[in-house]
C-alpha atoms as a PDB file:
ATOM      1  CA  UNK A   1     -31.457 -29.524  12.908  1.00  0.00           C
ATOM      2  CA  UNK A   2     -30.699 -25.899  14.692  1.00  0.00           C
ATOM      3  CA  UNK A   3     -27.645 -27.304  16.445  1.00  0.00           C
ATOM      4  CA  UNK A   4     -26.315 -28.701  13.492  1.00  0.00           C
ATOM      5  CA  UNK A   5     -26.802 -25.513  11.836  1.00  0.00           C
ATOM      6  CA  UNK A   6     -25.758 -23.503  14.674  1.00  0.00           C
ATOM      7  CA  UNK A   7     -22.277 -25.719  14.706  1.00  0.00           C
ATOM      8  CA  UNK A   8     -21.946 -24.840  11.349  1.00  0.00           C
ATOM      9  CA  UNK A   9     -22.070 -21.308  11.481  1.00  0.00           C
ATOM     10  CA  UNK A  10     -19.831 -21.540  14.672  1.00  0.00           C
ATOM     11  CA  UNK A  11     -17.101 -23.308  12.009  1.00  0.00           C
ATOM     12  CA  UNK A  12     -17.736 -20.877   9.998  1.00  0.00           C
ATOM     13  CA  UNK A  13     -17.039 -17.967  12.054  1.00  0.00           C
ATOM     14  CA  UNK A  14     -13.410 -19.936  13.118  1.00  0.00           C
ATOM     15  CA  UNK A  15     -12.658 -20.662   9.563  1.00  0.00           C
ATOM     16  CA  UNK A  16     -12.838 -17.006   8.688  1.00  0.00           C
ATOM     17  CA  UNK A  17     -11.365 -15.879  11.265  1.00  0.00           C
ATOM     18  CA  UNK A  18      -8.110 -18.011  11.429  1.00  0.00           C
ATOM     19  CA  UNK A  19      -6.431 -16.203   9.049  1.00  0.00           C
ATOM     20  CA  UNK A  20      -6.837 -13.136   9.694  1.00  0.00           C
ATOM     21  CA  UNK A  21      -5.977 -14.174  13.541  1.00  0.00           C
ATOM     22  CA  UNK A  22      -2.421 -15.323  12.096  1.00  0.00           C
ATOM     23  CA  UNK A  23      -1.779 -13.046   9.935  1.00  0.00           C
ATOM     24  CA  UNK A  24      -2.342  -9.583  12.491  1.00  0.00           C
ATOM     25  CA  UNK A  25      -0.547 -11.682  15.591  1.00  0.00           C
ATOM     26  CA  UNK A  26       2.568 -12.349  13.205  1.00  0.00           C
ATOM     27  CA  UNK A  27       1.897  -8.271  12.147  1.00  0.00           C
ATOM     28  CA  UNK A  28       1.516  -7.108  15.595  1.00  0.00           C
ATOM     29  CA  UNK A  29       4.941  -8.671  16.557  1.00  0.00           C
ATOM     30  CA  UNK A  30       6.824  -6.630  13.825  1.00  0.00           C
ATOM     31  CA  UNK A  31       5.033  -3.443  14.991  1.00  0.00           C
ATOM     32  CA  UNK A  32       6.135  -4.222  18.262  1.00  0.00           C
ATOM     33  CA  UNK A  33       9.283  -4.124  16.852  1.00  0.00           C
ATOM     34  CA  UNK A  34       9.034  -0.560  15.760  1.00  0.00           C
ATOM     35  CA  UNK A  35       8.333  -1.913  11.981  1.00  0.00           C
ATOM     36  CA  UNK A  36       5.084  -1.307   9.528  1.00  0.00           C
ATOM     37  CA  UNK A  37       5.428  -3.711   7.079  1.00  0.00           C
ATOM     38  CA  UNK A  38       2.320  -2.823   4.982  1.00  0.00           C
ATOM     39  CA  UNK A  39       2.923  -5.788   2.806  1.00  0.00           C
ATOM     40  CA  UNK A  40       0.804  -8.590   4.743  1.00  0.00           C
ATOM     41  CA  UNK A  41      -1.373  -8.754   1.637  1.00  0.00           C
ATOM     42  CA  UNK A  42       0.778  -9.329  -0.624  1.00  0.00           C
ATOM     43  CA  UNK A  43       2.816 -11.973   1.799  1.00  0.00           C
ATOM     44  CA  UNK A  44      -0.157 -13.822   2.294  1.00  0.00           C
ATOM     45  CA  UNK A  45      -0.564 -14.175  -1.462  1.00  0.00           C
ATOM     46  CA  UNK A  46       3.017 -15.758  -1.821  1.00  0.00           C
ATOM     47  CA  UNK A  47       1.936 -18.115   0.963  1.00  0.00           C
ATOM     48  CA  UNK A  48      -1.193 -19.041  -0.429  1.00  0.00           C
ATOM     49  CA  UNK A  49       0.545 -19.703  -3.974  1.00  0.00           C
ATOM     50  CA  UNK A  50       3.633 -21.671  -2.487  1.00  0.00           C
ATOM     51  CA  UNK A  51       1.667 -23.444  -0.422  1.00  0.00           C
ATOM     52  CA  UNK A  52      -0.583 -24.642  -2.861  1.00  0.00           C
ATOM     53  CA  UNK A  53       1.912 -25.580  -5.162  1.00  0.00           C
ATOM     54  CA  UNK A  54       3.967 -27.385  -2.805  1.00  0.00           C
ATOM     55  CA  UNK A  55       1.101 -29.449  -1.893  1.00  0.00           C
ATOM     56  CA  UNK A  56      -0.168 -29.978  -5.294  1.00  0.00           C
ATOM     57  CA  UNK A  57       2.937 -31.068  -6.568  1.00  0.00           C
ATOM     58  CA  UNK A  58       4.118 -33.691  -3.187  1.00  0.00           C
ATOM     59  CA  UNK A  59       1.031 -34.221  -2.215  1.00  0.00           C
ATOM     60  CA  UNK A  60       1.628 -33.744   0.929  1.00  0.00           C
ATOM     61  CA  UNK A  61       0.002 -30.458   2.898  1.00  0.00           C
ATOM     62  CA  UNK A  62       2.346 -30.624   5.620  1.00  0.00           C
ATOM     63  CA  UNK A  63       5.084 -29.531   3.257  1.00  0.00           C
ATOM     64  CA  UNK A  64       2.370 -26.898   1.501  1.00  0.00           C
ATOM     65  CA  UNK A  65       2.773 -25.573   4.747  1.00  0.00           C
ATOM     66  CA  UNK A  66       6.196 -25.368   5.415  1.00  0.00           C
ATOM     67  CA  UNK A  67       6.720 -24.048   1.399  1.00  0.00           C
ATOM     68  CA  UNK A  68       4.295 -21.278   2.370  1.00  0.00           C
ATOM     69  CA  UNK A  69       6.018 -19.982   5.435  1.00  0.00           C
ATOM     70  CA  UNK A  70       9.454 -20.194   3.528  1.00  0.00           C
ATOM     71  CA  UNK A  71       8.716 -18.136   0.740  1.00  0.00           C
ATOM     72  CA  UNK A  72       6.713 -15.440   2.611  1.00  0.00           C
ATOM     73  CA  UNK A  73       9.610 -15.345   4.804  1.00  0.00           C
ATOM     74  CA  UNK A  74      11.774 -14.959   1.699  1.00  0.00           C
ATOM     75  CA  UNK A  75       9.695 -11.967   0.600  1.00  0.00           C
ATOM     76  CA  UNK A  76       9.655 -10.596   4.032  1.00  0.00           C
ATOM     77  CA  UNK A  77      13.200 -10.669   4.549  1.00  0.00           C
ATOM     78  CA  UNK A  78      13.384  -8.631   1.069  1.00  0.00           C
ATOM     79  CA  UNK A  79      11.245  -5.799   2.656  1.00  0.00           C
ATOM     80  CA  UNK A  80      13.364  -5.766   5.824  1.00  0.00           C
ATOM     81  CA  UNK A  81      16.464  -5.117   3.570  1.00  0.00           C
ATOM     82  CA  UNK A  82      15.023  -2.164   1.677  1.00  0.00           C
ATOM     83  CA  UNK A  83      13.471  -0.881   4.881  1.00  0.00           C
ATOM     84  CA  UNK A  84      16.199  -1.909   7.901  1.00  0.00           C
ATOM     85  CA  UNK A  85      19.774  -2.009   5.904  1.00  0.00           C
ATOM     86  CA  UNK A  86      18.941   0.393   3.277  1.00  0.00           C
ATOM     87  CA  UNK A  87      16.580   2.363   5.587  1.00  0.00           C
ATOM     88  CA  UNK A  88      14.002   2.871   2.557  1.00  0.00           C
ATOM     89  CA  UNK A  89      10.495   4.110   3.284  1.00  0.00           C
ATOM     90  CA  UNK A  90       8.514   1.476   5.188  1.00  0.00           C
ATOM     91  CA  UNK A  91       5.623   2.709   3.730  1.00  0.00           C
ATOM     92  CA  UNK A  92       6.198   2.790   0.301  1.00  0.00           C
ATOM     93  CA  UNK A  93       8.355  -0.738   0.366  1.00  0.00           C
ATOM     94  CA  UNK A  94       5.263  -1.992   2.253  1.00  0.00           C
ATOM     95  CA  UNK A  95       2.776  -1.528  -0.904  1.00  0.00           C
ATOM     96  CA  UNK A  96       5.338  -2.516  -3.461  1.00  0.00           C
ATOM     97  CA  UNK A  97       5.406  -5.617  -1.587  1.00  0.00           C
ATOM     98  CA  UNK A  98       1.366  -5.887  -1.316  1.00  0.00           C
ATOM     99  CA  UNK A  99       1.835  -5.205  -4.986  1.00  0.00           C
ATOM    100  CA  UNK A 100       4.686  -7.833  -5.639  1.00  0.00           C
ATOM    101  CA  UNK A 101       2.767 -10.618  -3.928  1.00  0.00           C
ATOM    102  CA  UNK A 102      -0.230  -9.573  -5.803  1.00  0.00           C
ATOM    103  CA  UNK A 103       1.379 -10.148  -9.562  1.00  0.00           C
ATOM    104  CA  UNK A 104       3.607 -12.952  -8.399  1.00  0.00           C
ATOM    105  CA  UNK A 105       1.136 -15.216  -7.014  1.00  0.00           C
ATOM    106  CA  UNK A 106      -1.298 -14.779 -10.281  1.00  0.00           C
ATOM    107  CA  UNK A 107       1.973 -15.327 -12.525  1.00  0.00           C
ATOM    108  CA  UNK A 108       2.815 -18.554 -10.254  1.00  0.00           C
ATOM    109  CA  UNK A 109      -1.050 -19.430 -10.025  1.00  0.00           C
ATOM    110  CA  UNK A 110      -1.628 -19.104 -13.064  1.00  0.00           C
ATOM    111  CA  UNK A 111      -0.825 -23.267 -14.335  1.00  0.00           C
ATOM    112  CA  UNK A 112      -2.740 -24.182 -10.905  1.00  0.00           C
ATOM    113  CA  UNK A 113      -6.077 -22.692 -11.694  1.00  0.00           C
ATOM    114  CA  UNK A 114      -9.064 -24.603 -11.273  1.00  0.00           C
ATOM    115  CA  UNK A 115      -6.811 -27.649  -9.664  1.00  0.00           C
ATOM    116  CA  UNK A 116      -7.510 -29.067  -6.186  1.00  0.00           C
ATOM    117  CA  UNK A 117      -4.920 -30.436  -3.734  1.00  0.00           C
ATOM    118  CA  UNK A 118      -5.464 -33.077  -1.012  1.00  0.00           C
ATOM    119  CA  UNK A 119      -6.401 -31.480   2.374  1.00  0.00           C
ATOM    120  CA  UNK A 120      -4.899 -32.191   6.235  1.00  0.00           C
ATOM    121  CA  UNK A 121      -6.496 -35.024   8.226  1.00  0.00           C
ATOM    122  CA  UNK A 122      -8.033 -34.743  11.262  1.00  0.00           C
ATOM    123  CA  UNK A 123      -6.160 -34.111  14.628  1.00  0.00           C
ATOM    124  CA  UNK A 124      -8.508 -35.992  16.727  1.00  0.00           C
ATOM    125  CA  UNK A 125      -9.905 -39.560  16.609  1.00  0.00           C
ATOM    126  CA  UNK A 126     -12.433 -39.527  13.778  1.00  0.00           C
ATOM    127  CA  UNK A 127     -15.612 -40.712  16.377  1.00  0.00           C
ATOM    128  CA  UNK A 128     -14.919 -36.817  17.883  1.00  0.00           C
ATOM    129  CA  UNK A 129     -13.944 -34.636  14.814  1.00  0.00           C
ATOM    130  CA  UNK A 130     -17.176 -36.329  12.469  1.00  0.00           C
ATOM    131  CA  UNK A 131     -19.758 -35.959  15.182  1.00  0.00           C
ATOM    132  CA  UNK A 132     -22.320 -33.862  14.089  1.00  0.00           C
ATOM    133  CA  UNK A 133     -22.383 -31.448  17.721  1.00  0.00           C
ATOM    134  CA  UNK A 134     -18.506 -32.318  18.948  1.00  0.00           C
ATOM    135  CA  UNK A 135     -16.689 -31.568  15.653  1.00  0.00           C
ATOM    136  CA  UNK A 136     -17.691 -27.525  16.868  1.00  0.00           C
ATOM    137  CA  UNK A 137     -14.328 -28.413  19.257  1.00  0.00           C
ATOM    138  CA  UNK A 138     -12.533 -30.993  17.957  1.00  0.00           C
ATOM    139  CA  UNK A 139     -13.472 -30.889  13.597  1.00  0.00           C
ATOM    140  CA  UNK A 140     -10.820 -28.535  12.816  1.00  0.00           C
ATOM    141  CA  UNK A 141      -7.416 -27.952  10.265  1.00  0.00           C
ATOM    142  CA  UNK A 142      -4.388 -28.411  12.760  1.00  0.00           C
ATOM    143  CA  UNK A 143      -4.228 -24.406  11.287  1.00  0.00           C
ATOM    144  CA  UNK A 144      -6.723 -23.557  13.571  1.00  0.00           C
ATOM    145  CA  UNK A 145      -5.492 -24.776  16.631  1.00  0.00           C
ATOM    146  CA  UNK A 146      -2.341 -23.574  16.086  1.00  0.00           C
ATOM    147  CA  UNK A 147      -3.701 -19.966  15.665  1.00  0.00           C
ATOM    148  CA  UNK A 148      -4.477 -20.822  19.192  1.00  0.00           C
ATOM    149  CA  UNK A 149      -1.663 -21.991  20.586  1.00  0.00           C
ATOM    150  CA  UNK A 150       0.720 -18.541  18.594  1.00  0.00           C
ATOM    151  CA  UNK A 151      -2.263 -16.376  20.629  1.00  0.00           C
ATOM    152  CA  UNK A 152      -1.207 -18.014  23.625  1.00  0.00           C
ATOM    153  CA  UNK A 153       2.781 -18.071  22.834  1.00  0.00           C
ATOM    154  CA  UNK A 154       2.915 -14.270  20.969  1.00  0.00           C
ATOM    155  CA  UNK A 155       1.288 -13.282  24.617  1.00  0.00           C
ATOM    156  CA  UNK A 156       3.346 -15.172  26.731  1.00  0.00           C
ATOM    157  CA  UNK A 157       6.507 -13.784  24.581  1.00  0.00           C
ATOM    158  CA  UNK A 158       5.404 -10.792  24.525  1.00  0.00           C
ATOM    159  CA  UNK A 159       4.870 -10.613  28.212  1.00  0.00           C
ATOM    160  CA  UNK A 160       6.853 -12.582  30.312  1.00  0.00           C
ATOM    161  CA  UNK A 161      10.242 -13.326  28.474  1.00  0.00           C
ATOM    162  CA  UNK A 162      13.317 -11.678  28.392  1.00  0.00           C
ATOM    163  CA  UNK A 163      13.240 -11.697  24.195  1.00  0.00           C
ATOM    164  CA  UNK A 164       9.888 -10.098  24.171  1.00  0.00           C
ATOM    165  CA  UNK A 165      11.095  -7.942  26.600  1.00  0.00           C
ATOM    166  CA  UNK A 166      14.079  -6.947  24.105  1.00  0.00           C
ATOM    167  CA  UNK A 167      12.001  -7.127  21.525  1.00  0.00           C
ATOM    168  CA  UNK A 168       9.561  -4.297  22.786  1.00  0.00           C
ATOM    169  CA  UNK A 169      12.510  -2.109  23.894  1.00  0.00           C
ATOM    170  CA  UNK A 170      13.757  -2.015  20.567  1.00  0.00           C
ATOM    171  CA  UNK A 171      10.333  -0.622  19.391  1.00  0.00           C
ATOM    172  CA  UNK A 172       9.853   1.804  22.345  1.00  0.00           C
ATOM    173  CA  UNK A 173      13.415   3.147  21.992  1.00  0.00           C
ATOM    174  CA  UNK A 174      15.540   2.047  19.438  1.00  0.00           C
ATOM    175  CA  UNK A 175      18.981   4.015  20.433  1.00  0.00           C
ATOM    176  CA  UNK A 176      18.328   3.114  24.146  1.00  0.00           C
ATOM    177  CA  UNK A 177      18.185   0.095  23.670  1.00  0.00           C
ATOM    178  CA  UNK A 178      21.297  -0.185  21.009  1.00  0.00           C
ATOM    179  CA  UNK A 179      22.981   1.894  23.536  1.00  0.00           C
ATOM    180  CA  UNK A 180      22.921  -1.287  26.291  1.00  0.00           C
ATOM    181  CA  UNK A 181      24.576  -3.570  23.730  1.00  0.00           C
ATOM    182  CA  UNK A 182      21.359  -4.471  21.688  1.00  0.00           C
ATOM    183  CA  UNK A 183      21.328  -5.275  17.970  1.00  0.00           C
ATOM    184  CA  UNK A 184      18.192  -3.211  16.872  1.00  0.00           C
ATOM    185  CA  UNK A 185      18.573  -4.015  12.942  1.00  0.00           C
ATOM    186  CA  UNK A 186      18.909  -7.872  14.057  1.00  0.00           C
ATOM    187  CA  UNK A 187      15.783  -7.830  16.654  1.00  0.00           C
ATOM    188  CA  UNK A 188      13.891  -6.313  13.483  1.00  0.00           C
ATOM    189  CA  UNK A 189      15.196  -8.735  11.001  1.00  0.00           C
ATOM    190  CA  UNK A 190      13.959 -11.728  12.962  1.00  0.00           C
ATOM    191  CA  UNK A 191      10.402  -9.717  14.162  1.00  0.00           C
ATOM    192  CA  UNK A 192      10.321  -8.846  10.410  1.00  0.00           C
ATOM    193  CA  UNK A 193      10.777 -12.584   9.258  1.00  0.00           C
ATOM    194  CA  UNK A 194       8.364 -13.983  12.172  1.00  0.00           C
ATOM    195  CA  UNK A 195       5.327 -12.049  10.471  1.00  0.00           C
ATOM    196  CA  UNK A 196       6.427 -13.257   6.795  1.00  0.00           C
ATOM    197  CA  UNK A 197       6.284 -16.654   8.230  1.00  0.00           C
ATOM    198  CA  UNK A 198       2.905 -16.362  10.094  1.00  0.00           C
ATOM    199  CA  UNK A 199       1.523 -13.996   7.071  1.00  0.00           C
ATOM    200  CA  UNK A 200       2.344 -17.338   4.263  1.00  0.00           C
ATOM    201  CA  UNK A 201       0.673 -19.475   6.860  1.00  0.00           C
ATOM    202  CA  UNK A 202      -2.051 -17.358   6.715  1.00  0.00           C
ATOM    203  CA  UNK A 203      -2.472 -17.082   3.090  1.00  0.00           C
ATOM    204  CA  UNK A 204      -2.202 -21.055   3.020  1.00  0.00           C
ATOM    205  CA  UNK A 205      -5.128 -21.365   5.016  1.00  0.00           C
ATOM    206  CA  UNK A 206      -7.044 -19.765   2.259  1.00  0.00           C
ATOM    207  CA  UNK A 207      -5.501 -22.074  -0.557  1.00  0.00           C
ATOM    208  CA  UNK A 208      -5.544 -24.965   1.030  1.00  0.00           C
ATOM    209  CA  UNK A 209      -7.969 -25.005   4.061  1.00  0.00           C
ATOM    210  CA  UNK A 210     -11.281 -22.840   3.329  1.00  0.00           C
ATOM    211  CA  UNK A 211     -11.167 -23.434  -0.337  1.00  0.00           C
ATOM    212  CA  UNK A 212      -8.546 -26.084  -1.604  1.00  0.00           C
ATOM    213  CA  UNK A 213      -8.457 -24.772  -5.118  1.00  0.00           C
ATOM    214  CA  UNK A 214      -6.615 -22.396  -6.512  1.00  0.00           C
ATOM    215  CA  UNK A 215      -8.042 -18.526  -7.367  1.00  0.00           C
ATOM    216  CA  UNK A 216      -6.569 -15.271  -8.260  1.00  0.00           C
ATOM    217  CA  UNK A 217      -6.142 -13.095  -5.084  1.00  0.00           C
ATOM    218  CA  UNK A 218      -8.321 -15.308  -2.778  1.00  0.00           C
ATOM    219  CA  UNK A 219      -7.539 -13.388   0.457  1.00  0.00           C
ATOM    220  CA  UNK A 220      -9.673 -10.885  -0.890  1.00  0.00           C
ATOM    221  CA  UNK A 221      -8.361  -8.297   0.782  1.00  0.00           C
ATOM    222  CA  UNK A 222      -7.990  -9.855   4.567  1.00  0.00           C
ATOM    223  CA  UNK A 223      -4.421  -8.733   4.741  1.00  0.00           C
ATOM    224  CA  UNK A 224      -5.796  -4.930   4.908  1.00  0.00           C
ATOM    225  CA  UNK A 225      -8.515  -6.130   7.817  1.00  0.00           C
ATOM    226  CA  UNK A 226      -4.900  -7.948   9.947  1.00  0.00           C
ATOM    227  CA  UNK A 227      -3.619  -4.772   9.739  1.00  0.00           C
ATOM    228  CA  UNK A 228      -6.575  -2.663  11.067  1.00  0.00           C
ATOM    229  CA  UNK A 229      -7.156  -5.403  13.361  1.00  0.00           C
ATOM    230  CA  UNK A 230      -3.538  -4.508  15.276  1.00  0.00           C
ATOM    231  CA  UNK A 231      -4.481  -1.389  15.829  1.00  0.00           C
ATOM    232  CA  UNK A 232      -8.165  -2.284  17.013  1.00  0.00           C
ATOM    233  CA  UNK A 233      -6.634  -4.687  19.241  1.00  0.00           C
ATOM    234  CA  UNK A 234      -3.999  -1.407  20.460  1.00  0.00           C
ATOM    235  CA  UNK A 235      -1.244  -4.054  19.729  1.00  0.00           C
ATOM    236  CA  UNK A 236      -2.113  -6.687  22.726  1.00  0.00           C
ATOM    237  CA  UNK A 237      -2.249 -10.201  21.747  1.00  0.00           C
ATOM    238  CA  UNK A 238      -4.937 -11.546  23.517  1.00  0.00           C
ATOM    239  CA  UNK A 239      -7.723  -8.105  22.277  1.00  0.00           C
ATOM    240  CA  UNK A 240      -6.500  -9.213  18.822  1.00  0.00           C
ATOM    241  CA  UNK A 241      -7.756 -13.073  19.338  1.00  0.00           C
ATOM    242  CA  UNK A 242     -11.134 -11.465  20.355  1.00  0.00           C
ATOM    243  CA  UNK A 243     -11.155  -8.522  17.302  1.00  0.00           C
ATOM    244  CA  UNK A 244     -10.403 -11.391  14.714  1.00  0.00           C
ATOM    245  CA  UNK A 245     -13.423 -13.347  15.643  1.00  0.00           C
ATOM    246  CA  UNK A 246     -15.607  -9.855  15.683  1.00  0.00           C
ATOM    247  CA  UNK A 247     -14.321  -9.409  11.837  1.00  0.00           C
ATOM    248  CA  UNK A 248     -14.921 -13.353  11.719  1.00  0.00           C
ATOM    249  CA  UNK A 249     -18.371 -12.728  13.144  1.00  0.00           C
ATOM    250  CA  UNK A 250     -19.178  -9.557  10.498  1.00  0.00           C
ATOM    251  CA  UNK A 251     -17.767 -11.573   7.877  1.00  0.00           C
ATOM    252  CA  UNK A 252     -19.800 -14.787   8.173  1.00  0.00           C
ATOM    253  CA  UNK A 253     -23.138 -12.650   8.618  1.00  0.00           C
ATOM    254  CA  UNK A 254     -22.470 -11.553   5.555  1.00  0.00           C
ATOM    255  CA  UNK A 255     -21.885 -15.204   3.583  1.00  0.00           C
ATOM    256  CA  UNK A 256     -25.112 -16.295   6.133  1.00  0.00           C
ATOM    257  CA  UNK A 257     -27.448 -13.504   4.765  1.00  0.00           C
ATOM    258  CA  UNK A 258     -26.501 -14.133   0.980  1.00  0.00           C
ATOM    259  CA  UNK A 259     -27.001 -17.770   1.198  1.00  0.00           C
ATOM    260  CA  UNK A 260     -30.391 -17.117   2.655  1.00  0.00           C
ATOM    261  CA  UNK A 261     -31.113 -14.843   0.227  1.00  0.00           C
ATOM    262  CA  UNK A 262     -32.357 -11.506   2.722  1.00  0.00           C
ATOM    263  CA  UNK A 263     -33.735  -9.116  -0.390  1.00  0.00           C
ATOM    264  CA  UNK A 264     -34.306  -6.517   2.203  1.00  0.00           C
ATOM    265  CA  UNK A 265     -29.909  -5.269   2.378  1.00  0.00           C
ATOM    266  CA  UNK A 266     -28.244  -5.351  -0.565  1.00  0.00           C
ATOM    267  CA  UNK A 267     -25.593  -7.590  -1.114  1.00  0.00           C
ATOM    268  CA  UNK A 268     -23.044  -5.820  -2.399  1.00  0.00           C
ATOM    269  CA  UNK A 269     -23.402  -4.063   0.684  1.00  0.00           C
ATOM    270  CA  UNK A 270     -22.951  -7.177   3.050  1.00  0.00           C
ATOM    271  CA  UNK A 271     -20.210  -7.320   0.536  1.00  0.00           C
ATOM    272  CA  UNK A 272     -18.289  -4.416   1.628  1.00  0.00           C
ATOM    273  CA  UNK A 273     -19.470  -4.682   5.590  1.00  0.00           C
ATOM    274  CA  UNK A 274     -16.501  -5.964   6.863  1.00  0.00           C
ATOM    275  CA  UNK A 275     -14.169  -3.329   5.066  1.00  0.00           C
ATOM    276  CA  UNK A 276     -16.514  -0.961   5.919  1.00  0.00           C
ATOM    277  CA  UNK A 277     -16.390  -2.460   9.851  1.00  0.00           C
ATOM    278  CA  UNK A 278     -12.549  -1.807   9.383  1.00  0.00           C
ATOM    279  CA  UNK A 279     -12.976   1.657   8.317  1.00  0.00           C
ATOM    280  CA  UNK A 280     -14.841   2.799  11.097  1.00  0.00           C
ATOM    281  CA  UNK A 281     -12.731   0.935  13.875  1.00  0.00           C
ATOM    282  CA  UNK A 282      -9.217   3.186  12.507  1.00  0.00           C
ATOM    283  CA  UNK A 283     -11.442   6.595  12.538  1.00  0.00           C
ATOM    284  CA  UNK A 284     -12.802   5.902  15.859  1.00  0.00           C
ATOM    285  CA  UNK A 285      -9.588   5.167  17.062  1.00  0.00           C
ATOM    286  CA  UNK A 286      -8.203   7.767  14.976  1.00  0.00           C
ATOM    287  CA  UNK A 287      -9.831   9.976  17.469  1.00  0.00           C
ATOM    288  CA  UNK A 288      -8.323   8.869  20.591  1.00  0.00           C
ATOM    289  CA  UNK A 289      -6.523  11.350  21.908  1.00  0.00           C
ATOM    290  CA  UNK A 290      -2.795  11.288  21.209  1.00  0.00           C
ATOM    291  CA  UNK A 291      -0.546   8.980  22.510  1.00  0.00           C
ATOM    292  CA  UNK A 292      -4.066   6.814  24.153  1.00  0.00           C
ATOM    293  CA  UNK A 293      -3.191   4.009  21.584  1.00  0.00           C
ATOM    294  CA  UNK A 294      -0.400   2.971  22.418  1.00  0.00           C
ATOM    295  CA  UNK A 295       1.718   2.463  19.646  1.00  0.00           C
ATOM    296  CA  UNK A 296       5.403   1.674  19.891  1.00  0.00           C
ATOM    297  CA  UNK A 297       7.157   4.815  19.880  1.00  0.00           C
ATOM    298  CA  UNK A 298       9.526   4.042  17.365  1.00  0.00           C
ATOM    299  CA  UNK A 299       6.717   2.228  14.486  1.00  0.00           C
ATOM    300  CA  UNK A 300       7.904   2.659  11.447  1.00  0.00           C
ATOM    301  CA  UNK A 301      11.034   5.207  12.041  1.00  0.00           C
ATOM    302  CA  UNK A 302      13.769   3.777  10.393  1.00  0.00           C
ATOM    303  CA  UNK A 303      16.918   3.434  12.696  1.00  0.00           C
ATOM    304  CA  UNK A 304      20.427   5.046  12.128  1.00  0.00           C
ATOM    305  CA  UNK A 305      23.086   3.824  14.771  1.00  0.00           C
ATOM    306  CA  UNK A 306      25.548   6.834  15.486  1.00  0.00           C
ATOM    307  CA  UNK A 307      28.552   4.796  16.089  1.00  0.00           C
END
């Protein structure tokens, strides 16, 4: 009886932190760019919506999938025209977005509420992924795994390719690199519509994965905790894998501890433990010393070729 509850508070800790894993490695790649796109939220919302709806109405979650990542791309590629071609604050566009997302999804979600959709199969032969000890590796969404694999590829990218090498140019120094024949604004657009994809999958996870029923604003807020969790991780792919599962692992004490019913903490303060969690990660890192976090030189400075 303790391993199967251990396994499924070791599921737990996965499903929660998937998408928040997703969602910060697509984020971290548009910082990396030199871009703050604020708006993960309220992507993650569109993707949760259009995923759902997709799926609900072809029945088929492969396509939720693919719906979600379209239309958080679409919204995405709306911030990095405000932001890249008509240079508005990132900022500012960032929240309207969060804000966007936010209203659209409970306009959209609004005929879905209450309704279920059918969820994915399982990857591996059922004899593995229904065993009560061995589903802990192989009982999971084909989401989490490929939060896995992106880990591994945004690293590799990141790291050891010419692109990602391009790609992290353009956010150190934006007119050195434009000045070597570089397209800045297009590196930016495509960084800025990789993290609207990976932010709708994200959201999707929540719609269709953890709870396959639509509800207003599910994330709950996670798209505030990707965000943090690029800076915890100081904008390195494989910290951030590790940092998701520490918010995974705050998170899912707190669901443990209501479900057993602990009288002695409050639960509206387990509530508010992860936010608080991602609180005191920024001000501790906050008071690095300057330049010891290092952050693209060119995050969120909007670029202005001279020629």
């Amino acid at each position: 009886m303790n391993t199967v509850i251990l396994v499924s508070i070791v599921m737990s800790i996965v499903g929660v932190s998937t998408p928040i894993l997703i969602a910060a490695l697509g984020e971290l790649v548009v910082e990396k760019a030199g871009v703050l796109n604020l708006g993960l939220e309220g992507m993650m919302l569109i993707g949760a919506v259009a995923g759902f709806a997709a799926t609900y109405l072809t029945g088929s979650p492969w396509l939720g999938i693919v719906a979600a990542a379209a239309f958080a791309t679409l919204a995405s590629l709306l911030f990095g025209y405000l932001t890249l071609s008509l240079t508005s604050n990132q900022v500012a566009t960032g929240l309207a977005l969060t804000i966007f997302g936010i209203s659209l999804s409970s306009l959209v979600g609004e005929s879905f509420v209450g309704l279920t959709v059918p969820i994915f199969g399982p990857v591996f032969p059922e004899a593995l992924s229904a065993d009560p000890v061995l589903r802990v590796v192989f009982g999971y969404s084909p989401i989490v795994y490929f939060s896995f694999l992106m880990t591994f590829a945004v690293w590799y990218f990141l790291k050891n390719t010419r692109g990602g090498l391009i790609l992290r140019a353009v956010g150190e120094n934006d007119h050195s690199a434009h000045s070597i024949g570089y397209s800045v604004i297009a590196v930016r657009y495509a960084a800025v519509a990789f993290g609207g994809a990976m932010a709708g999958v994200a959201g999707s996870f929540y719609s269709m994965v953890l709870t396959p029923m639509w509800a207003e604003q599910l994330t709950a807020g996670r798209g505030w905790i990707a965000l943090a969790l690029v800076v915890f991780a100081v904008w390195r792919p494989i910290r951030l894998f590790f940092g998701a599962y520490l918010f995974g692992i705050v998170m899912t004490l707190e669901l443990q501890s209501k479900a057993a019913g602990f009288s002695f903490v409050p639960p509206e303060f387990m509530a508010a433990l992860p936010y608080l969690a991602t609180i005191v990660v920024l001000a501790l890192i906050s008071m690095r010393k300057s330049g010891s976090t290092a952050a693209p030189a060119c995050l969120g400075r909007p670029f202005k070729s001279a020629t």
